[in-house]
Protein backbone atom coordinates (compact mmCIF):
# COMPACT_ATOMS: atom_id res chain seq x y z
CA UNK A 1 0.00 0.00 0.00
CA UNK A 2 3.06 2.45 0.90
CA UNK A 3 4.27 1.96 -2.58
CA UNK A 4 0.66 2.49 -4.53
CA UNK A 5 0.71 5.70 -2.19
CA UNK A 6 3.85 7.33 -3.31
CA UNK A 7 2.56 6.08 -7.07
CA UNK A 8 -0.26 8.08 -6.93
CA UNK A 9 0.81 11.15 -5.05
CA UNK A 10 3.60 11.07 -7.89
CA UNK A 11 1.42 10.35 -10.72
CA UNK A 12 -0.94 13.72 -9.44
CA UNK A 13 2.56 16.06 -9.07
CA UNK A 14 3.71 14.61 -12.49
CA UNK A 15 0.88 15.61 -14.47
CA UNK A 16 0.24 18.71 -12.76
CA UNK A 17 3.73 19.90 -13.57
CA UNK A 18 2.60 18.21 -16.82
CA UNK A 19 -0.11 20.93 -17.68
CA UNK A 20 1.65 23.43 -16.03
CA UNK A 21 4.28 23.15 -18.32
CA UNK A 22 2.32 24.11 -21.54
CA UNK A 23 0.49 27.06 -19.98
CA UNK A 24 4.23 28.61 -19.98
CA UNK A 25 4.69 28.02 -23.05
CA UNK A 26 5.56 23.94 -23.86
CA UNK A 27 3.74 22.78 -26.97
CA UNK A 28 0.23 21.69 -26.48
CA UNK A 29 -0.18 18.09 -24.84
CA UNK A 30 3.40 17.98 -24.32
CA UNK A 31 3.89 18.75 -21.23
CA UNK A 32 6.36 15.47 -21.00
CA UNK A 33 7.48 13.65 -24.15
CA UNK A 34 10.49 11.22 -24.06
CA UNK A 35 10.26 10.78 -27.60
CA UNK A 36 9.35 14.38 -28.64
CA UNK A 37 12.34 15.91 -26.54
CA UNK A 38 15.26 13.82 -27.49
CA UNK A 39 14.07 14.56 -30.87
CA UNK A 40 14.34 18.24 -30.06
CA UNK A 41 17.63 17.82 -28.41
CA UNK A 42 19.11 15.27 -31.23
CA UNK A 43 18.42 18.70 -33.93
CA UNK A 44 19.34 21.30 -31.19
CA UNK A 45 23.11 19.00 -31.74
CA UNK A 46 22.69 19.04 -35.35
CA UNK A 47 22.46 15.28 -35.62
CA UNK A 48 19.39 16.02 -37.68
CA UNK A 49 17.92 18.84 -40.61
CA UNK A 50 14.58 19.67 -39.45
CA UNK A 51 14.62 23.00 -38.46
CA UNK A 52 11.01 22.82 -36.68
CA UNK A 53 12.35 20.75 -33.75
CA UNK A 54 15.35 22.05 -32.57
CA UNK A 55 15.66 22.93 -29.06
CA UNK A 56 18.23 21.17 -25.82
CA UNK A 57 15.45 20.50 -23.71
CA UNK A 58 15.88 21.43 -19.80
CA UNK A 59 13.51 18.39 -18.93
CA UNK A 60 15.29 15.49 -20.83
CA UNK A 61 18.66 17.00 -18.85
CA UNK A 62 16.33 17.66 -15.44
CA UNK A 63 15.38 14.05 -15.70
CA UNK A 64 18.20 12.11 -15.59
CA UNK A 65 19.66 14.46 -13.13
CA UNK A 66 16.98 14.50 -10.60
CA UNK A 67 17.29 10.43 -10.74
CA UNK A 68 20.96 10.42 -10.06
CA UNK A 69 20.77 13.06 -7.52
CA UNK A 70 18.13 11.07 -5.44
CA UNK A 71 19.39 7.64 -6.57
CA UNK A 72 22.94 8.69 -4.79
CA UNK A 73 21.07 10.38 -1.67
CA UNK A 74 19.47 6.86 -1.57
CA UNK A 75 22.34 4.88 -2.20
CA UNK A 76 20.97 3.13 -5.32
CA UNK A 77 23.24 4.32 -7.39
CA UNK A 78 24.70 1.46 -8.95
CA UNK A 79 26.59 1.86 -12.27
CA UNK A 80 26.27 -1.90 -14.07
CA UNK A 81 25.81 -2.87 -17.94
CA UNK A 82 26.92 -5.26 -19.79
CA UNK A 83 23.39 -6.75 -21.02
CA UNK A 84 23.47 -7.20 -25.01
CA UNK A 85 24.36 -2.94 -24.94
CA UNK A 86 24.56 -3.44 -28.97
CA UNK A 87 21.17 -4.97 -29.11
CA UNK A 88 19.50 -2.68 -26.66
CA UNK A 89 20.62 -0.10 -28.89
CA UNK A 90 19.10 -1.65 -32.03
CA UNK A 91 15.92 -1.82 -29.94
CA UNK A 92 16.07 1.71 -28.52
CA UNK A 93 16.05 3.18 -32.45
CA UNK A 94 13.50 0.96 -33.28
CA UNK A 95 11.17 2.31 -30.43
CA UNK A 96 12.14 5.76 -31.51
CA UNK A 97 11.00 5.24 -34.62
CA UNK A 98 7.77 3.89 -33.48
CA UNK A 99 7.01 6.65 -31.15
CA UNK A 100 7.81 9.08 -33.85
CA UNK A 101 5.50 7.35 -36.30
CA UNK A 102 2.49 7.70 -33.54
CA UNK A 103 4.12 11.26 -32.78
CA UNK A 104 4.52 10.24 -28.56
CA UNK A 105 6.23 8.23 -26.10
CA UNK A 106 3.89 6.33 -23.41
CA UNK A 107 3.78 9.52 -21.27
CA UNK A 108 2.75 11.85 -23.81
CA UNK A 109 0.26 9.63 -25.44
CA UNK A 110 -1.29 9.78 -21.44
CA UNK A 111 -1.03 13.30 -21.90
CA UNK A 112 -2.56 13.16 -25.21
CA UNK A 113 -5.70 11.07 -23.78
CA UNK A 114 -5.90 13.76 -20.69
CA UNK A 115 -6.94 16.47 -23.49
CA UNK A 116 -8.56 14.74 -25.13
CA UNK A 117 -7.02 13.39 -27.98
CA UNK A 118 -8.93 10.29 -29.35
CA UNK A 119 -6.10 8.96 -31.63
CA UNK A 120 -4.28 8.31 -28.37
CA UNK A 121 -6.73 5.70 -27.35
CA UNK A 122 -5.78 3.74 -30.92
CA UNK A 123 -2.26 4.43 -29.36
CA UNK A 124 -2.72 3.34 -26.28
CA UNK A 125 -4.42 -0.67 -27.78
CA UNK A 126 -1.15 -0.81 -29.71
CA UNK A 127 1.09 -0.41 -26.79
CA UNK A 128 -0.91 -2.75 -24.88
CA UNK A 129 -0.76 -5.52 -27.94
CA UNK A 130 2.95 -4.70 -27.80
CA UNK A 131 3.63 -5.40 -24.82
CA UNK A 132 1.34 -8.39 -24.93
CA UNK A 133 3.49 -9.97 -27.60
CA UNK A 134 6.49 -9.28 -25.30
CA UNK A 135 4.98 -10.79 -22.33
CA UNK A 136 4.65 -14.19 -24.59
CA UNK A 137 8.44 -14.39 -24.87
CA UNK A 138 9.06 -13.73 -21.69
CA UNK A 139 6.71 -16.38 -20.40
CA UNK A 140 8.68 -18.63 -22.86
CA UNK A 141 12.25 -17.48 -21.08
CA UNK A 142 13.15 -14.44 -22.94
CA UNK A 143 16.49 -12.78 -21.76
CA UNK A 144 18.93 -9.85 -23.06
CA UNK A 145 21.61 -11.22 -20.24
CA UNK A 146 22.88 -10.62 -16.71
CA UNK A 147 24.41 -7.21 -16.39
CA UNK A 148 27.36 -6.73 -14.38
CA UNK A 149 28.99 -4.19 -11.70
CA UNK A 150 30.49 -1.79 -13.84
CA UNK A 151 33.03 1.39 -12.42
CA UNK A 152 31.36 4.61 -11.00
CA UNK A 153 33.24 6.85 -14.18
CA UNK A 154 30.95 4.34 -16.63
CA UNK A 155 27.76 5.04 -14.62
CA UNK A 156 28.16 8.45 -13.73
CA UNK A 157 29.19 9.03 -17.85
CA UNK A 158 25.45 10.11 -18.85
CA UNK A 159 24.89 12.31 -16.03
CA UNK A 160 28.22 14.16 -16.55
CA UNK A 161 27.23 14.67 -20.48
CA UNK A 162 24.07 16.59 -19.11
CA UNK A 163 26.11 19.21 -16.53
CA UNK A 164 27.79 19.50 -19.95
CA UNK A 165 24.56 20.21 -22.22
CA UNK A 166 23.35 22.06 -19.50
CA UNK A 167 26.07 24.55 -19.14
CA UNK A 168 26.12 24.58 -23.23
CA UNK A 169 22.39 25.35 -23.34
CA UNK A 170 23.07 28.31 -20.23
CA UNK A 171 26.03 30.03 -21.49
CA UNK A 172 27.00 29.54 -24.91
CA UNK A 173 23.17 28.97 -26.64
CA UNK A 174 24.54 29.84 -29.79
CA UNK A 175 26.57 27.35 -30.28
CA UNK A 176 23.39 25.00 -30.68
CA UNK A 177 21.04 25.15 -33.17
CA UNK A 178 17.44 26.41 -32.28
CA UNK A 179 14.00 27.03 -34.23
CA UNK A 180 12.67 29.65 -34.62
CA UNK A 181 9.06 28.56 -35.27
CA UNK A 182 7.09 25.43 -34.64
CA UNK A 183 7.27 22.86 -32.14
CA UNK A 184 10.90 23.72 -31.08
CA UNK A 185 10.69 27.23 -30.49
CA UNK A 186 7.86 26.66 -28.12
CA UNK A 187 9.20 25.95 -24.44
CA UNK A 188 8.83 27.12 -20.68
CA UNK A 189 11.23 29.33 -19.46
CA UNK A 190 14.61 26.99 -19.04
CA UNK A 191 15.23 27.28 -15.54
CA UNK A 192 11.16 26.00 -14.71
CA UNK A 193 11.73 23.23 -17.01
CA UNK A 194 15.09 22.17 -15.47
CA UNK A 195 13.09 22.64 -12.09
CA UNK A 196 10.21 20.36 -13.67
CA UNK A 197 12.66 17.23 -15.17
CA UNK A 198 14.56 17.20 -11.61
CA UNK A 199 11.29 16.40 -9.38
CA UNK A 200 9.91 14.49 -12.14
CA UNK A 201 13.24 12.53 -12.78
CA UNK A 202 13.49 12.30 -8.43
CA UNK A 203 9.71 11.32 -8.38
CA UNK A 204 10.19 8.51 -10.87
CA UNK A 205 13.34 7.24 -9.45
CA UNK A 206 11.81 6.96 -6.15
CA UNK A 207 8.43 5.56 -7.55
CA UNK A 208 9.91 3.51 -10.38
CA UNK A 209 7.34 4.49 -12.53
CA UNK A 210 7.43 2.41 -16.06
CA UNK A 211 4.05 1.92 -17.99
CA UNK A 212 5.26 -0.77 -20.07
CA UNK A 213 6.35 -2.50 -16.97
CA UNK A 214 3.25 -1.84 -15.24
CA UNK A 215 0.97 -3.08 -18.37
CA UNK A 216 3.54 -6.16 -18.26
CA UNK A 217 3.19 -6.84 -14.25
CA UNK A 218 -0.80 -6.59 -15.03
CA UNK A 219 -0.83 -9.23 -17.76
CA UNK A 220 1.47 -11.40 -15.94
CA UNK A 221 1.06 -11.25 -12.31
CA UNK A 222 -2.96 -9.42 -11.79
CA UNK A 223 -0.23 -6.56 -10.50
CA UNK A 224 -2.07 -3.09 -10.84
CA UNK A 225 0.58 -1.23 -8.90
CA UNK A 226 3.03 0.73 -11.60
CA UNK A 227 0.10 1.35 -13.47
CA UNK A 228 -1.54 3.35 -10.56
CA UNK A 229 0.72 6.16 -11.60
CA UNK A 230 0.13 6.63 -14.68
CA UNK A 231 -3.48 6.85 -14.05
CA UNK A 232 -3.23 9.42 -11.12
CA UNK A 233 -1.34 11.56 -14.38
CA UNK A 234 -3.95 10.76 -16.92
CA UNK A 235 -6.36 11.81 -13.44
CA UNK A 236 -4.57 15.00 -12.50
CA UNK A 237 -3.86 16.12 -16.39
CA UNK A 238 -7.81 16.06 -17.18
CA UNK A 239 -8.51 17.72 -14.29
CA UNK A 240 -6.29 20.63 -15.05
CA UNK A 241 -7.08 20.63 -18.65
CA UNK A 242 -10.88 20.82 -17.80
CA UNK A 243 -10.25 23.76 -15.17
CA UNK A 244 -8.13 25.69 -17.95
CA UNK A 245 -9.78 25.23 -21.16
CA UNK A 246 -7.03 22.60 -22.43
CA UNK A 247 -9.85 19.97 -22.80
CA UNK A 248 -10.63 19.18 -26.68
CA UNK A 249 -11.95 15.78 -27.20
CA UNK A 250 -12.08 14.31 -30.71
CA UNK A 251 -10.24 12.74 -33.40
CA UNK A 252 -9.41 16.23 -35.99
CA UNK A 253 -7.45 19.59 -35.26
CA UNK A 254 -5.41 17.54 -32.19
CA UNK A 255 -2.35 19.78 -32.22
CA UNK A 256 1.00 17.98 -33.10
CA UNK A 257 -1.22 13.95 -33.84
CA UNK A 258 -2.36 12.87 -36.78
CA UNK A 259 -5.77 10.44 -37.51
CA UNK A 260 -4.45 7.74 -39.08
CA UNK A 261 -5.11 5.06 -36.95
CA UNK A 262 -3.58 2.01 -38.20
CA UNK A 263 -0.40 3.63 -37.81
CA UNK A 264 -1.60 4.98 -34.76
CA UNK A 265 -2.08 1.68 -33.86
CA UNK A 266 1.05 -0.04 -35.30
CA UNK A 267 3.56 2.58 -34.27
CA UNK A 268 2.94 2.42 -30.24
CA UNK A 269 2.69 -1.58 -31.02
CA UNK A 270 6.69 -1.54 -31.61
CA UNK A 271 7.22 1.25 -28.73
CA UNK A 272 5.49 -1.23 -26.89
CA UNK A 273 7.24 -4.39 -27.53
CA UNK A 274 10.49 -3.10 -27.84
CA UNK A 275 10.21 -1.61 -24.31
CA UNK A 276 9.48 -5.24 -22.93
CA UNK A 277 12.73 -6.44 -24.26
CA UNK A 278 14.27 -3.56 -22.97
CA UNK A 279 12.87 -3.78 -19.94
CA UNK A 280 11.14 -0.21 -19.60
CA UNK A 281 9.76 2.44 -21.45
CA UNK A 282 12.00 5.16 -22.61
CA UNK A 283 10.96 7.19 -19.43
CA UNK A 284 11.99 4.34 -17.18
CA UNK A 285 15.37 4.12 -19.23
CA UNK A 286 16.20 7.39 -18.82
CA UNK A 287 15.96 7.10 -15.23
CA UNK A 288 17.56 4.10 -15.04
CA UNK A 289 20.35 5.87 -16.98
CA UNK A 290 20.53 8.50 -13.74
CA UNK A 291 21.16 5.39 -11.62
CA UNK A 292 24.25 4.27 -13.36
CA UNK A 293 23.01 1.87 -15.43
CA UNK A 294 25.24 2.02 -18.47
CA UNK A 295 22.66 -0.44 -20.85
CA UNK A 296 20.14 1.92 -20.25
CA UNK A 297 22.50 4.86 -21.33
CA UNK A 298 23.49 2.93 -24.26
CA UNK A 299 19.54 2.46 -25.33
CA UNK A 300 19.23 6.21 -24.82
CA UNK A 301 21.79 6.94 -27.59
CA UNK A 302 19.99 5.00 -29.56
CA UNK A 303 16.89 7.13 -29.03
CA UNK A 304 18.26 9.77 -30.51
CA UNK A 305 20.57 8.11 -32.93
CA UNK A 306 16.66 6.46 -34.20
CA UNK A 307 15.26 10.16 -33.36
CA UNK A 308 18.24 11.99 -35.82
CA UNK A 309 17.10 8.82 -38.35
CA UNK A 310 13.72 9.51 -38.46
CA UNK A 311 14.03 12.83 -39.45
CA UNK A 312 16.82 12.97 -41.94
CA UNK A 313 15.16 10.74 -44.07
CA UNK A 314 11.09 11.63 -43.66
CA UNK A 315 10.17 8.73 -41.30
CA UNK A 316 8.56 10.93 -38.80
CA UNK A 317 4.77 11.57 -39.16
CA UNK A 318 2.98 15.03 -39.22
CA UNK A 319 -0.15 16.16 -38.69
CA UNK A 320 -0.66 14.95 -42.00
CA UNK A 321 -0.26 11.61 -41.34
CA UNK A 322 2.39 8.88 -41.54
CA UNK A 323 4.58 8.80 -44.50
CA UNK A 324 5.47 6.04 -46.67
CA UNK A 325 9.02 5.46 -45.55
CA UNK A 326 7.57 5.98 -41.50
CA UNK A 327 5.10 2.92 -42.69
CA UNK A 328 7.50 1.16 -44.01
CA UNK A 329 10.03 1.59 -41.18
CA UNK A 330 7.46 0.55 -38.63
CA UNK A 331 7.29 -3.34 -40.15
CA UNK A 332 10.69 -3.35 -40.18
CA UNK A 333 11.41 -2.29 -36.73
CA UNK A 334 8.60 -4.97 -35.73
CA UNK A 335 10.09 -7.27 -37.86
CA UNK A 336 13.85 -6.77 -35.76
CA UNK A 337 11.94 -7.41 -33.01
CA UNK A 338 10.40 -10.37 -33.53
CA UNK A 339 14.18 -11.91 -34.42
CA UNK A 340 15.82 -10.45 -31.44
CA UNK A 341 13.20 -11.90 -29.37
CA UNK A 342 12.77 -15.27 -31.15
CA UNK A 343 16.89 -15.89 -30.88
CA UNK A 344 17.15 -14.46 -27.12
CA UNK A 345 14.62 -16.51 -26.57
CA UNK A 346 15.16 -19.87 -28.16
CA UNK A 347 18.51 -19.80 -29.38
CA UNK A 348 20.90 -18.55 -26.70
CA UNK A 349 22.34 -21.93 -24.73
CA UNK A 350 25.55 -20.83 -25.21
CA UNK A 351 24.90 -17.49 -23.72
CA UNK A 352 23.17 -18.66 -20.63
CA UNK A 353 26.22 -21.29 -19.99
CA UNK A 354 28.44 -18.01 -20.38
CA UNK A 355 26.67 -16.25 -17.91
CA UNK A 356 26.90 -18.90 -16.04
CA UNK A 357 30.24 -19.17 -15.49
CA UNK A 358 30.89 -15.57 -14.87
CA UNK A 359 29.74 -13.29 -11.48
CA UNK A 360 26.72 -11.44 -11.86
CA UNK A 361 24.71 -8.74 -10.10
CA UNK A 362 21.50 -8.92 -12.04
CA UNK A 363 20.06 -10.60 -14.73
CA UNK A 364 16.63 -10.46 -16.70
CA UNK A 365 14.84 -9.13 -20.06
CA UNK A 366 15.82 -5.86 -18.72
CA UNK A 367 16.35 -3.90 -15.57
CA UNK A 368 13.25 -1.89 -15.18
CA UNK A 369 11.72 -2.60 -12.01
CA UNK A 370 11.36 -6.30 -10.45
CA UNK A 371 7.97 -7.62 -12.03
CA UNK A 372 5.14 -7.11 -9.37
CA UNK A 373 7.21 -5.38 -6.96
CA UNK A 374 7.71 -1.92 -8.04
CA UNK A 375 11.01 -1.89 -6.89
């Protein structure tokens, strides 16, 4: 009950900070968006040519920040890897891509449903089949590996990179590239944001807030915990959406979605079963990255190394729709899924006698947090 507390009291400050958010001046329904923001910060680095979403998001750096900060004050910080980091980064562009096709991560498409936005519920049953194709291979043994105690310079690596983009982003902004209209040129002011990602990234440390691994803990174990969290935000964003006008239900005119539902549909379906062989959704790896964990920091570059993809070569929806190569990108990414899964699943003796053999800390399809536990 403790745990289900915190959840919910977190869930209510997350999507209250959530809302808050775009009344200063984040882009509508975006509050919080995994996907979205490492987007923004993959173009504010010039890793990509759309000049529309360009911006080094306080958040993303807040985030992973706030979960170090209270994951050392805790002493749960941990650095370890070693888990298949090649593969996890396959996965992690893969997901990327998905969530760009559907035009959200799992928080945002919350977000999305809080104001309304219909297409997110299309979303939402494709994360949930996801997932529920990832729950069959781990019922059938599914692993990425044991990960392994790693040195505090490899865990504390990510955290240092964002005192780095942070001072960047404070001091010399020109060095970066920014927008100058559309979704990247709308933001709070940076020092509210940075404010926002450290409680958020401290709240969902603490909390260990994952929705794919709370859909996953429901479907395996009847475990409704993790997901109380996400539905104290989807709770706390309607209510302060309906108390300042941000409440517009319906399918057309959703700001920064699209209406094609099939993709809708099949994008968050690879978001959501690559995030069951990861282990967590890209929220929970980014927090997991702010605890040391080096696999999770390696599936984070390849967010934005899926995020710069997407972009330089028109696989990222609009409000137009998907595009042809987003379509076709989507198949394949379920497609690399299917074969990671399949071999890690039925073809990997020799890796389990390996890990056998050697000392290990932790093993498991991921690290996110232990299924039915919440911790």
């Amino acid at each position: 009950m403790k745990e289900k507390a915190y959840l919910i009291i977190g869930g209510i400050l997350i999507g209250v900070i959530s809302v808050t958010l775009v009344l200063l001046g984040n882009p509508t329904n975006m509050g919080f968006c995994i996907a979205c923001f490492l987007r923004d910060m993959a173009g504010a680095l010039k890793l990509h040519s759309s000049s529309a979403v360009r911006y080094l998001r306080p958040e993303v750096i807040g985030l992973i920040l706030g979960s170090t900060v209270l994951s050392i004050a805790r002493r749960e910080f941990r650095p370890r890897g070693g888990s298949a980091p090649i593969t996890r980064f396959v996965l992690g562009f893969w997901v990327m891509i998905g969530a760009l096709v559907f035009l959200g991560c799992p928080l945002r498409m919350i977000l999305r449903l809080a104001a309304g936005d219909l297409n997110a519920v299309l979303g939402l049953l494709g994360f949930i089949f996801g997932i529920g194709v990832g729950v069959v291979f781990l019922q059938k043994g599914f692993s990425l590996g044991r990960t392994y105690r790693q040195p505090k310079l490899e865990g504390a690596a990510l955290p240092v990179v964002q005192l780095v983009l942070l001072f960047v982003l404070l001091a010399v902004p020109g060095a970066l590239a920014l927008s100058e209209s559309g979704p990247g040129s709308m933001h709070a002011p940076v020092l509210i944001s940075l404010a926002a990602g450290l409680v958020v990234g401290a709240v969902a440390q603490r909390t260990r807030l994952c929705m794919a691994g709370g859909i996953r803990d429901a479907m395996l174990f009847r475990d409704w915990t993790l997901l109380s969290g996400f539905a104290a935000i989807l709770v706390s964003a309607l209510v302060m959406n309906l108390v300042f006008g941000k409440f517009n239900p319906g399918f057309d005119g959703q700001p920064i979605a699209h209406t094609d539902g099939l993709w809708n549909f099949l994008g968050m379906a690879l978001v959501g079963f690559g995030s069951v062989l990861l282990g967590g959704c890209p929220l929970r790896q980014l927090i997991m990255a702010g605890e040391g964990n080096s696999d999770s920091a390696i599936t984070v570059l390849g967010f934005i190394a899926g995020a710069a993809f997407a972009h330089n070569f028109g696989l990222a929806s609009s409000v137009e729709g998907a595009t042809t190569g987003g379509k076709a990108a989507v198949v394949i990414g379920l497609l690399v899924c299917a074969i990671i899964a399949v071999y890690c699943t039925f073809f990997k003796g020799g890796l389990k006698s390996e890990n056998r053999r050697q000392g290990t800390v932790m093993s498991g399809a991921g690290n996110s947090a232990a299924p039915g536990t919440g911790k």
